[in-house]
N, C-alpha and C. Protein backbone atom coordinates (compact mmCIF):
# COMPACT_ATOMS: atom_id res chain seq x y z
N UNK A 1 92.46 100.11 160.48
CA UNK A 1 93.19 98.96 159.95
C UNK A 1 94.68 99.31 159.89
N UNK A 2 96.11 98.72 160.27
CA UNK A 2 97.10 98.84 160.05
C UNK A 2 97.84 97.95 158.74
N UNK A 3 98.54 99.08 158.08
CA UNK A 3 99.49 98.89 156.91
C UNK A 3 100.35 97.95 157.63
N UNK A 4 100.29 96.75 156.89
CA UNK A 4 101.49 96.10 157.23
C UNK A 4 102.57 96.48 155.90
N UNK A 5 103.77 96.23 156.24
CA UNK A 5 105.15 96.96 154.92
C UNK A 5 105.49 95.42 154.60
N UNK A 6 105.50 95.06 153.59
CA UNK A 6 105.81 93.89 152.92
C UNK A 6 106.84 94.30 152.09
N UNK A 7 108.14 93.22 151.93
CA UNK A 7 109.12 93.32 151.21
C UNK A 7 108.91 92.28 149.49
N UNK A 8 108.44 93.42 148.99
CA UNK A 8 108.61 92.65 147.95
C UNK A 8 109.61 92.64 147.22
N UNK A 9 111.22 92.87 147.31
CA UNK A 9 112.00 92.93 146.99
C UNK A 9 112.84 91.72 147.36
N UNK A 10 112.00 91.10 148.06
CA UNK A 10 113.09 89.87 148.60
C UNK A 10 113.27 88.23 147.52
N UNK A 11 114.01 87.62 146.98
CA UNK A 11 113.67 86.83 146.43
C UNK A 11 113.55 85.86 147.00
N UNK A 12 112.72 84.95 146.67
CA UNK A 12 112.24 83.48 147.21
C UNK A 12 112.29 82.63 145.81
N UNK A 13 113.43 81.54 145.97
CA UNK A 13 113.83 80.73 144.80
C UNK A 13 112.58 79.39 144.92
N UNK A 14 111.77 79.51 144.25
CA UNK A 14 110.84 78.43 144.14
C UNK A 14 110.84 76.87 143.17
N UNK A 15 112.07 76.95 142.71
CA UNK A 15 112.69 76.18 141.84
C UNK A 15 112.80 74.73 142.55
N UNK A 16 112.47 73.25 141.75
CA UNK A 16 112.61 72.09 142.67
C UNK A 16 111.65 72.30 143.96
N UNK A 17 110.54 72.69 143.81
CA UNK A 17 109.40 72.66 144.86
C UNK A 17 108.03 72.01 144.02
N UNK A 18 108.29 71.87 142.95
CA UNK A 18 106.99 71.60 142.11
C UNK A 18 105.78 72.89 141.91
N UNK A 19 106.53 73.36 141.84
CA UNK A 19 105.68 75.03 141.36
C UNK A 19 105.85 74.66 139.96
N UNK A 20 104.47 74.76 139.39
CA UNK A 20 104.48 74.98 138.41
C UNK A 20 104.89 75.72 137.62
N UNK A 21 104.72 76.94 137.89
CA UNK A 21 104.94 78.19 136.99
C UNK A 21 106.87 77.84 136.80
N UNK A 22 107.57 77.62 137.94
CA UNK A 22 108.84 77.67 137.81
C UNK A 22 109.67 75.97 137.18
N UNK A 23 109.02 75.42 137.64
CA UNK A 23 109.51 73.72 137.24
C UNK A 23 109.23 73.26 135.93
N UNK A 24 108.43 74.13 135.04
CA UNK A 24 107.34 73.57 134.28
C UNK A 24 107.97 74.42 132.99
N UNK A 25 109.06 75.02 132.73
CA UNK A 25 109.32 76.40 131.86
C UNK A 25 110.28 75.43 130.78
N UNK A 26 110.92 74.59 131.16
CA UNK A 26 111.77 73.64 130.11
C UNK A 26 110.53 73.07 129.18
N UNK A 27 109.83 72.66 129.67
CA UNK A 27 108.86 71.20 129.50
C UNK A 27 107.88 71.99 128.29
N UNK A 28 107.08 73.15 129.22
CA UNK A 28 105.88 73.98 128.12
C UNK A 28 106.48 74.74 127.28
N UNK A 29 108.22 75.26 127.39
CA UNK A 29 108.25 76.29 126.34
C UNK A 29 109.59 75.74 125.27
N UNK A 30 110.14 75.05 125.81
CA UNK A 30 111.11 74.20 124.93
C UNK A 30 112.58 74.96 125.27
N UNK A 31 112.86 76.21 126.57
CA UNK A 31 114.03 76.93 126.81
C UNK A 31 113.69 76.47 128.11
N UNK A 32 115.34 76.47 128.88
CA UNK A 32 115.80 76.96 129.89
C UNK A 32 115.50 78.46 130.76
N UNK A 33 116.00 79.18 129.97
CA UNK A 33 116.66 80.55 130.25
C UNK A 33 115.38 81.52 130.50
N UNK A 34 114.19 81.40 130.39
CA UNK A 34 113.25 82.07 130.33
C UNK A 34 112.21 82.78 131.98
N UNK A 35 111.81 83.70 131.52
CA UNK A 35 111.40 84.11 133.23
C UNK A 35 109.91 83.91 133.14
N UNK A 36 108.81 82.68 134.13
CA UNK A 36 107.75 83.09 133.44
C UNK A 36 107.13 84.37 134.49
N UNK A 37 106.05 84.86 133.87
CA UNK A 37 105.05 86.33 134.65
C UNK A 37 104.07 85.75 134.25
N UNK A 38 104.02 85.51 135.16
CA UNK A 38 102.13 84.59 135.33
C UNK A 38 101.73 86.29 136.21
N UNK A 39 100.20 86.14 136.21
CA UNK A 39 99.82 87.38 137.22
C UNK A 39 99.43 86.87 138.16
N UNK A 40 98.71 85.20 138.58
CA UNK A 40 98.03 84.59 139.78
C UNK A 40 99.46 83.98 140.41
N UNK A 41 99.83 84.04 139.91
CA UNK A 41 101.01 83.00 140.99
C UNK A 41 102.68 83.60 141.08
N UNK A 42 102.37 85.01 141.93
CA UNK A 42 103.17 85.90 142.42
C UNK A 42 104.70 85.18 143.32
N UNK A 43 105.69 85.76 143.26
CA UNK A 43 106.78 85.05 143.94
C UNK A 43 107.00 85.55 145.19
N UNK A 44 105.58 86.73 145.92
CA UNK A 44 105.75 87.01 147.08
C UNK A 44 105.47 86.02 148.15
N UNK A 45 105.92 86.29 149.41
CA UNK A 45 105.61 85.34 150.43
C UNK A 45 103.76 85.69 150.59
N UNK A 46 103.31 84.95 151.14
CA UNK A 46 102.03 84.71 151.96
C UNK A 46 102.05 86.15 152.65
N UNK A 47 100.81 86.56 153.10
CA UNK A 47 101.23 87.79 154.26
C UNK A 47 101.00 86.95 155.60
N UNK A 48 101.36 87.90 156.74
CA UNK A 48 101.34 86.69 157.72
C UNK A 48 99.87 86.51 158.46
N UNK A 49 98.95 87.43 158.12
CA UNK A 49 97.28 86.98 158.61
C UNK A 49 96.65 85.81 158.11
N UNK A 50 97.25 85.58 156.36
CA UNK A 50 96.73 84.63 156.01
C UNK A 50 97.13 83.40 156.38
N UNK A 51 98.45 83.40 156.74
CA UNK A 51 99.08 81.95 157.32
C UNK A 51 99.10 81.82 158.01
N UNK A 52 98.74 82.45 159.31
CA UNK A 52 97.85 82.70 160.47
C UNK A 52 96.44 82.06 160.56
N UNK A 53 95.93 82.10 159.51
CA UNK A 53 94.49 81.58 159.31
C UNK A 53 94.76 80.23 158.84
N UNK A 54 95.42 80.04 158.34
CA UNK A 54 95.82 78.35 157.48
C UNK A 54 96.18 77.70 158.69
N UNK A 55 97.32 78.31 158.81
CA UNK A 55 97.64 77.03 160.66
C UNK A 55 96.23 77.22 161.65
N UNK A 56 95.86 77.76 161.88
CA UNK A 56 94.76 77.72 162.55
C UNK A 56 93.73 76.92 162.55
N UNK A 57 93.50 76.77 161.10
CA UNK A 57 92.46 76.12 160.81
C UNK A 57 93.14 74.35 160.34
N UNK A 58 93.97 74.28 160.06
CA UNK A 58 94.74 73.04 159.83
C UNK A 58 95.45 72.60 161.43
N UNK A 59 95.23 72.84 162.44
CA UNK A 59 95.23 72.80 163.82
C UNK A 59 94.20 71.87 163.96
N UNK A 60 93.04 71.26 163.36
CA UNK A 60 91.87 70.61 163.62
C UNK A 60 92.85 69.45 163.14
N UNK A 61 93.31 69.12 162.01
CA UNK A 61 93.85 68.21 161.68
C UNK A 61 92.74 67.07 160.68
N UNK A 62 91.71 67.28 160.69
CA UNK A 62 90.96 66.41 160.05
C UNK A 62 89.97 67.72 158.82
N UNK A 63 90.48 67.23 157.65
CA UNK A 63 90.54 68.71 156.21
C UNK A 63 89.23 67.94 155.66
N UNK A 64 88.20 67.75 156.13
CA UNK A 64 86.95 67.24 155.03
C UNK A 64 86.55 68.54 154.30
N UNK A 65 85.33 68.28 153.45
CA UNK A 65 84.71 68.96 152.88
C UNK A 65 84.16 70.34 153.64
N UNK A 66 84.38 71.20 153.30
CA UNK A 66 83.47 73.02 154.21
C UNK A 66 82.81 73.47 153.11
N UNK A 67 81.55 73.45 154.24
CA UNK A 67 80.36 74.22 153.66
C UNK A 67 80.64 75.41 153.44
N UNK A 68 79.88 76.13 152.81
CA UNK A 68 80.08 77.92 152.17
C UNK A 68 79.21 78.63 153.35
N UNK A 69 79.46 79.20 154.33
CA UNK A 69 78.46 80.07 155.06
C UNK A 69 78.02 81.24 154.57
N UNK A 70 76.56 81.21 155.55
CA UNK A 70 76.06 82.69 154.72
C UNK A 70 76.72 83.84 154.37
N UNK A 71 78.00 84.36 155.23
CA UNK A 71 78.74 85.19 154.79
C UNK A 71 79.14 85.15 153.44
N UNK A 72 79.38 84.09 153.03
CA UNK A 72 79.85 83.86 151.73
C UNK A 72 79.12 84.31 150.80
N UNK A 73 77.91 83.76 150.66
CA UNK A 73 76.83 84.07 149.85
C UNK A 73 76.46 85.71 149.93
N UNK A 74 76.39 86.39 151.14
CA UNK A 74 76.17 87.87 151.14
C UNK A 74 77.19 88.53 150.76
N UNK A 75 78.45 88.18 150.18
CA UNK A 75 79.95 89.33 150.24
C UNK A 75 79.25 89.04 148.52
N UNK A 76 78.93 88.11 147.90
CA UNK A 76 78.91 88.27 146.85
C UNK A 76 77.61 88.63 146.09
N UNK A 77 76.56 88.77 146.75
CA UNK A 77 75.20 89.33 146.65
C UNK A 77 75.67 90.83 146.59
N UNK A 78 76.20 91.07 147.57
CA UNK A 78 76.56 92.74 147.68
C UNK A 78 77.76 93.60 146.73
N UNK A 79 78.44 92.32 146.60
CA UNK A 79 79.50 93.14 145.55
C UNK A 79 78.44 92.93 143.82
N UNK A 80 78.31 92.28 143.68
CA UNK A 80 77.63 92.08 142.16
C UNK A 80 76.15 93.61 142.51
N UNK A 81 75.69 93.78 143.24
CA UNK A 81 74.80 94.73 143.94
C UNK A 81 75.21 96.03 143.32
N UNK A 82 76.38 95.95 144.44
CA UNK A 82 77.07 97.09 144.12
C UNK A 82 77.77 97.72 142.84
N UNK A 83 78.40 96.52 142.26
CA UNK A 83 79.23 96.91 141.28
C UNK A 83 78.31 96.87 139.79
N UNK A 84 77.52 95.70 139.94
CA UNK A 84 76.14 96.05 138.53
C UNK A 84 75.45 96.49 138.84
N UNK A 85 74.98 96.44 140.18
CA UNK A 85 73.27 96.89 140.38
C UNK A 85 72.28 95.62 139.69
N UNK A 86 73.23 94.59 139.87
CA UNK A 86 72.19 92.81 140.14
C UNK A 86 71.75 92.63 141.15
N UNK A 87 70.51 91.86 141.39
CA UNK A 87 70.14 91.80 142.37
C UNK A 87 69.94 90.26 142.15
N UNK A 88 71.02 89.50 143.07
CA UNK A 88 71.14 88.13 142.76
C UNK A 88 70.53 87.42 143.61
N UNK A 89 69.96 86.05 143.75
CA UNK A 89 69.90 85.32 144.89
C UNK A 89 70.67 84.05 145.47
N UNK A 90 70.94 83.61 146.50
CA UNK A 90 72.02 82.76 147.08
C UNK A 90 72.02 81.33 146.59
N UNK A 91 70.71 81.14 146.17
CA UNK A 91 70.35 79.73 145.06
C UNK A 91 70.71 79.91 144.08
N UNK A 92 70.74 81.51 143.34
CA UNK A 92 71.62 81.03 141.89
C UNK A 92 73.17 81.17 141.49
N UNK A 93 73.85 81.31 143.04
CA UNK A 93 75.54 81.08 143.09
C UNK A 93 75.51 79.67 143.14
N UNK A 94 76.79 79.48 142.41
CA UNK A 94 77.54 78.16 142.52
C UNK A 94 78.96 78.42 142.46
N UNK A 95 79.70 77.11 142.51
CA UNK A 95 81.03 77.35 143.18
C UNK A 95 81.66 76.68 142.39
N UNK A 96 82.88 76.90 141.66
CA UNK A 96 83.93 76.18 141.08
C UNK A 96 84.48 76.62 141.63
N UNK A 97 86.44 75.80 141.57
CA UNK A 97 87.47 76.37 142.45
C UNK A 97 88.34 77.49 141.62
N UNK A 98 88.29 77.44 140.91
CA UNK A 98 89.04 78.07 139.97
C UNK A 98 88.23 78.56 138.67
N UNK A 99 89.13 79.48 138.15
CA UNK A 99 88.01 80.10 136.21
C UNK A 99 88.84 79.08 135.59
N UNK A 100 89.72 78.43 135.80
CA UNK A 100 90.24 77.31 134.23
C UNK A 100 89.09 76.15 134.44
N UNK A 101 89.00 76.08 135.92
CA UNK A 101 88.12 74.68 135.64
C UNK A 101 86.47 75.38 135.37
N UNK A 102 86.04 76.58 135.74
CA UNK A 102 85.07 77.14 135.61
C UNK A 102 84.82 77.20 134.06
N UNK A 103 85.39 77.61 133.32
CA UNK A 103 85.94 77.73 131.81
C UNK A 103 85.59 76.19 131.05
N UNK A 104 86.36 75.52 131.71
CA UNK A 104 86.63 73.53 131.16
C UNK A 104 84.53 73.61 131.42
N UNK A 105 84.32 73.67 132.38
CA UNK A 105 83.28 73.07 132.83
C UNK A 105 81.82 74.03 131.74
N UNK A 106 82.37 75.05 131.39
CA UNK A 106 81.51 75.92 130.62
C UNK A 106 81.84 75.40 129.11
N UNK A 107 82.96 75.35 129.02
CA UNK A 107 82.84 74.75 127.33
C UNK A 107 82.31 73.32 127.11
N UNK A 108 82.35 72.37 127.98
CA UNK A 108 81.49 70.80 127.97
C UNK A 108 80.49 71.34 127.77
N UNK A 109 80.03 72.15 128.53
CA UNK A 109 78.29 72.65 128.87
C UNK A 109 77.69 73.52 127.52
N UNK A 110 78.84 73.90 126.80
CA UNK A 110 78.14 74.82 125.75
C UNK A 110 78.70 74.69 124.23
N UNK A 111 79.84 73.74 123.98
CA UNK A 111 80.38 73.51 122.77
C UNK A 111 80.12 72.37 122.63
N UNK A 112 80.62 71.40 121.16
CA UNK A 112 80.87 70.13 121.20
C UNK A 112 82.04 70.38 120.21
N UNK A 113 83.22 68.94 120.50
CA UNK A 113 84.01 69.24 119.93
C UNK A 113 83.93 69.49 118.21
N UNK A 114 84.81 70.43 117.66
CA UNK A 114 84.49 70.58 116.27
C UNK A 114 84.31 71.83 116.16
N UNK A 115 83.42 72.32 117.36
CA UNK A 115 83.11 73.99 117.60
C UNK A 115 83.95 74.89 117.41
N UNK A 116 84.06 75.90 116.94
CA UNK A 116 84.84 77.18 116.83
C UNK A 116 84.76 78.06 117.54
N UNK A 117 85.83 78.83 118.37
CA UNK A 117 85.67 79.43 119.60
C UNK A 117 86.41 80.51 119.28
N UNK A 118 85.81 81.87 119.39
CA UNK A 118 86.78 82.60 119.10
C UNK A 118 87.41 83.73 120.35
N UNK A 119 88.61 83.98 120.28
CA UNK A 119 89.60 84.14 120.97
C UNK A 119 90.42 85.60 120.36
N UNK A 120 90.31 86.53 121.89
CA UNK A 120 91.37 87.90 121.32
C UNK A 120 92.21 87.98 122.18
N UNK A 121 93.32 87.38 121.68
CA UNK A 121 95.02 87.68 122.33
C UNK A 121 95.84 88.63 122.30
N UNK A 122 96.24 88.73 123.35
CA UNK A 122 96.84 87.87 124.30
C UNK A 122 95.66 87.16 125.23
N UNK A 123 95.51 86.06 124.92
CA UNK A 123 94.76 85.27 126.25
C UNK A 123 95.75 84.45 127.47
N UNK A 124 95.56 84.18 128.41
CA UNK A 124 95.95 83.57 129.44
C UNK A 124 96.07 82.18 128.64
N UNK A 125 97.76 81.26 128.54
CA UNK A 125 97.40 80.68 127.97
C UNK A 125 96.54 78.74 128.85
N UNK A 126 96.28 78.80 129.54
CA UNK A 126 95.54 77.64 130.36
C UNK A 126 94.43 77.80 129.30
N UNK A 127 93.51 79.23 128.99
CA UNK A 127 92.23 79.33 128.44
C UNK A 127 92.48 77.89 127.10
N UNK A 128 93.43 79.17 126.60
CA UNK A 128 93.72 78.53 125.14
C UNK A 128 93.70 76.96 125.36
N UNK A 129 94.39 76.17 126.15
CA UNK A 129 94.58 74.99 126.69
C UNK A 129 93.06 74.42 126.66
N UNK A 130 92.57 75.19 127.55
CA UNK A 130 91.09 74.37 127.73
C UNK A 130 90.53 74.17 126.50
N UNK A 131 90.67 75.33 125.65
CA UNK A 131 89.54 75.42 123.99
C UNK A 131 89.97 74.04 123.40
N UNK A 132 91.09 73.66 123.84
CA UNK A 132 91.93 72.59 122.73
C UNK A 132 91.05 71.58 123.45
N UNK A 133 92.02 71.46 124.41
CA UNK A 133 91.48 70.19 124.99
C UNK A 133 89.85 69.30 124.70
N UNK A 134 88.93 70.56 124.68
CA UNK A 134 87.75 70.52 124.56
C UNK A 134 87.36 69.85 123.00
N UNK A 135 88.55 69.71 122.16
CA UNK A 135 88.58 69.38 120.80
C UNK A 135 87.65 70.69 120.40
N UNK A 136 87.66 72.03 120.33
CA UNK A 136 87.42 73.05 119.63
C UNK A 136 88.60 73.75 119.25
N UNK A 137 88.17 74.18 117.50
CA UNK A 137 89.35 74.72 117.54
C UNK A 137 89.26 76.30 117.52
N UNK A 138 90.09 76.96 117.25
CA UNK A 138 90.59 78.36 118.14
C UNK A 138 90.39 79.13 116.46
N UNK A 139 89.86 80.33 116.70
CA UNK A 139 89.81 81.79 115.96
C UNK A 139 90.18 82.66 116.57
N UNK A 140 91.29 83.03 116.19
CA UNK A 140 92.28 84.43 116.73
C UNK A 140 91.72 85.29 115.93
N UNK A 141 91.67 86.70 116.59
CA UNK A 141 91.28 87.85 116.45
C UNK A 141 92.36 88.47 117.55
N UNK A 142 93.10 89.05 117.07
CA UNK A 142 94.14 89.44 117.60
C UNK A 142 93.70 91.29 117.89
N UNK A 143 93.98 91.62 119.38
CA UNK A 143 93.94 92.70 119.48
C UNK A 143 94.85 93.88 118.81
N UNK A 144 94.06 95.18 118.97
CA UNK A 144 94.66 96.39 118.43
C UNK A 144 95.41 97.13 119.65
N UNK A 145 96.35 97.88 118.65
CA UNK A 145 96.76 98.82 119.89
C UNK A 145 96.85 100.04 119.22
N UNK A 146 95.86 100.73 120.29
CA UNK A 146 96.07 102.25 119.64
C UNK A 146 96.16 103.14 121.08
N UNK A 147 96.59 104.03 120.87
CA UNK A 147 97.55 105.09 121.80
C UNK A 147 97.94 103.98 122.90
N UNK A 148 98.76 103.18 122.72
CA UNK A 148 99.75 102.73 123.88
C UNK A 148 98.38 101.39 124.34
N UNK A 149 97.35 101.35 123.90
CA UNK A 149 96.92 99.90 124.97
C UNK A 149 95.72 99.40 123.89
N UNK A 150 96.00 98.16 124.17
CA UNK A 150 95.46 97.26 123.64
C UNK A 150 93.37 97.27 123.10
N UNK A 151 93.31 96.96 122.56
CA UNK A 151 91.73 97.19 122.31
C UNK A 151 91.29 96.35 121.70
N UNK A 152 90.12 96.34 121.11
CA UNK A 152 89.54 95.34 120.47
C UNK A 152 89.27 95.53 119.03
N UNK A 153 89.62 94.89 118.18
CA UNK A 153 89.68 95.17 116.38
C UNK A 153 88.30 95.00 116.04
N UNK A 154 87.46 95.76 116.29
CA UNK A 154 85.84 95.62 115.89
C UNK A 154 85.60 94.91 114.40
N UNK A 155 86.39 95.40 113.87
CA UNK A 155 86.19 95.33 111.82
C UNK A 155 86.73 93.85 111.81
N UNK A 156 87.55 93.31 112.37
CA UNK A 156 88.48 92.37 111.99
C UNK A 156 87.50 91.11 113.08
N UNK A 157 86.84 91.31 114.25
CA UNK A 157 86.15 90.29 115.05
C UNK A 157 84.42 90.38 114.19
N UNK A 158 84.19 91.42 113.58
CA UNK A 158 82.70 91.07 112.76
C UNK A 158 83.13 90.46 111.46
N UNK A 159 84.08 90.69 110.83
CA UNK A 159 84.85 89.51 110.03
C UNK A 159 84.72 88.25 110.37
N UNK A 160 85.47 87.62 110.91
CA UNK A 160 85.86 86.61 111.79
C UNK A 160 84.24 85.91 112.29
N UNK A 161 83.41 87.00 112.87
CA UNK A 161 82.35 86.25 113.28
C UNK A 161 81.33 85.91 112.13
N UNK A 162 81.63 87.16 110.63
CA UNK A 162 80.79 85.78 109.81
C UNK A 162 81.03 85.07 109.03
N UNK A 163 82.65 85.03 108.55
CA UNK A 163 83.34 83.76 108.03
C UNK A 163 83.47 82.28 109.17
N UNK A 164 83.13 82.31 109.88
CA UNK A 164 83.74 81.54 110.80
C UNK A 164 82.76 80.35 111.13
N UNK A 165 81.63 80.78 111.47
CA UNK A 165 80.85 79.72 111.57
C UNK A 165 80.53 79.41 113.20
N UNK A 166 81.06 80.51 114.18
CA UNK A 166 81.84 80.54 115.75
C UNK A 166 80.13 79.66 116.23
N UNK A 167 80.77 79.12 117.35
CA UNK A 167 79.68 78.48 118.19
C UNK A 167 79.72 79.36 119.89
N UNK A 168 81.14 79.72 119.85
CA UNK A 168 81.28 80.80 121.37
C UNK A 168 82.23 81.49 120.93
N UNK A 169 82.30 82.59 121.51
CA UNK A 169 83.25 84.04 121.73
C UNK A 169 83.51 83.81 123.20
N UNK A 170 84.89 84.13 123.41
CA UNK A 170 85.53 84.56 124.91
C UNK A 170 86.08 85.46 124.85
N UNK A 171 85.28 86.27 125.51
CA UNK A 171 85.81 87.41 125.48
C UNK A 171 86.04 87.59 127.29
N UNK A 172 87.52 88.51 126.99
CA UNK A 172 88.39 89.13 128.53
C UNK A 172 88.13 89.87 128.74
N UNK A 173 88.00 90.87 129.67
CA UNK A 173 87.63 92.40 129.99
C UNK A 173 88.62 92.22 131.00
N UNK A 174 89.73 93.45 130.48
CA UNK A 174 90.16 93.58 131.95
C UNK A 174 90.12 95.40 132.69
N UNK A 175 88.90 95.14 132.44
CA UNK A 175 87.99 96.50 133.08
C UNK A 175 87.73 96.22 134.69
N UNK A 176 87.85 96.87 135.95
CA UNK A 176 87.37 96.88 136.83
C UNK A 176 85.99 97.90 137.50
């Protein structure tokens, strides 16, 4: 496989394009002056295989609905395989496009509004967004930090879980 060298040093002003992350910083945070750091929506360019693959396939000119091919279904049989040692089958994947709407679509399915959801921040805030939206309201349990990184306040979330009355926990792992 060849290293391609990507400049990530280059800036690309995304401002007045309708990027969210950049158009959207007056409106959600009430400043100007602010930088946001989202982690999904990087200010690097595309690499060029992938936009290679986009024109290619937008070369047909007619964008309906695409089926998931079996490849699809086996990259993720094998990684969940691999990485839990699940042994899944291709009938019990399903597909959302995204985890916010994956998330939206899991709290309809498992709260009703009124529900108490509890939450250890820093969360991504879209999550937080969805809990609301969902008319549930939010239990912070705010993480610990001990030697330099963040953790989880055990004493303070078994608190929380039996004053509270919680109907779901969301919990983040950002373990690989």
């Amino acid at each position: 496989m060849i290293m391609v060298k990507y400049n990530f040093d280059e800036i690309i002003e995304r401002r007045n394009t309708d990027c969210l992350k950049w158009d959207s910083v007056e409106e959600r945070w009430h400043k100007k002056n602010l930088l946001p750091m989202w982690v999904a929506d990087m200010d690097f360019r595309t690499p060029p295989f992938l936009m290679d693959a986009l024109n290619k396939r937008n070369e047909h000119e007619v964008l309906g609905y695409a089926r998931r091919p079996e490849e699809w279904y086996k990259s993720i049989i094998y990684w969940f395989k691999k990485r839990y040692g699940w042994n899944i089958k291709a009938e019990n994947i399903g597909f959302v496009p995204g985890i916010v709407v994956g998330l939206c679509h899991a709290l309809r399915c498992f709260t009703k509004p009124g529900d108490k959801v509890l939450i250890m921040p820093p969360v991504y805030f879209p999550f937080r967004l969805q809990i609301l939206a969902a008319g549930c309201k939010l239990v912070n349990c705010n993480l610990k930090l001990k030697d330099g990184a963040a953790g989880e306040n055990a004493s303070n979330k078994k608190l929380q879980i039996a004053e509270s009355n919680l109907s779901w926990i969301l919990r983040i792992s950002a373990k690989r």
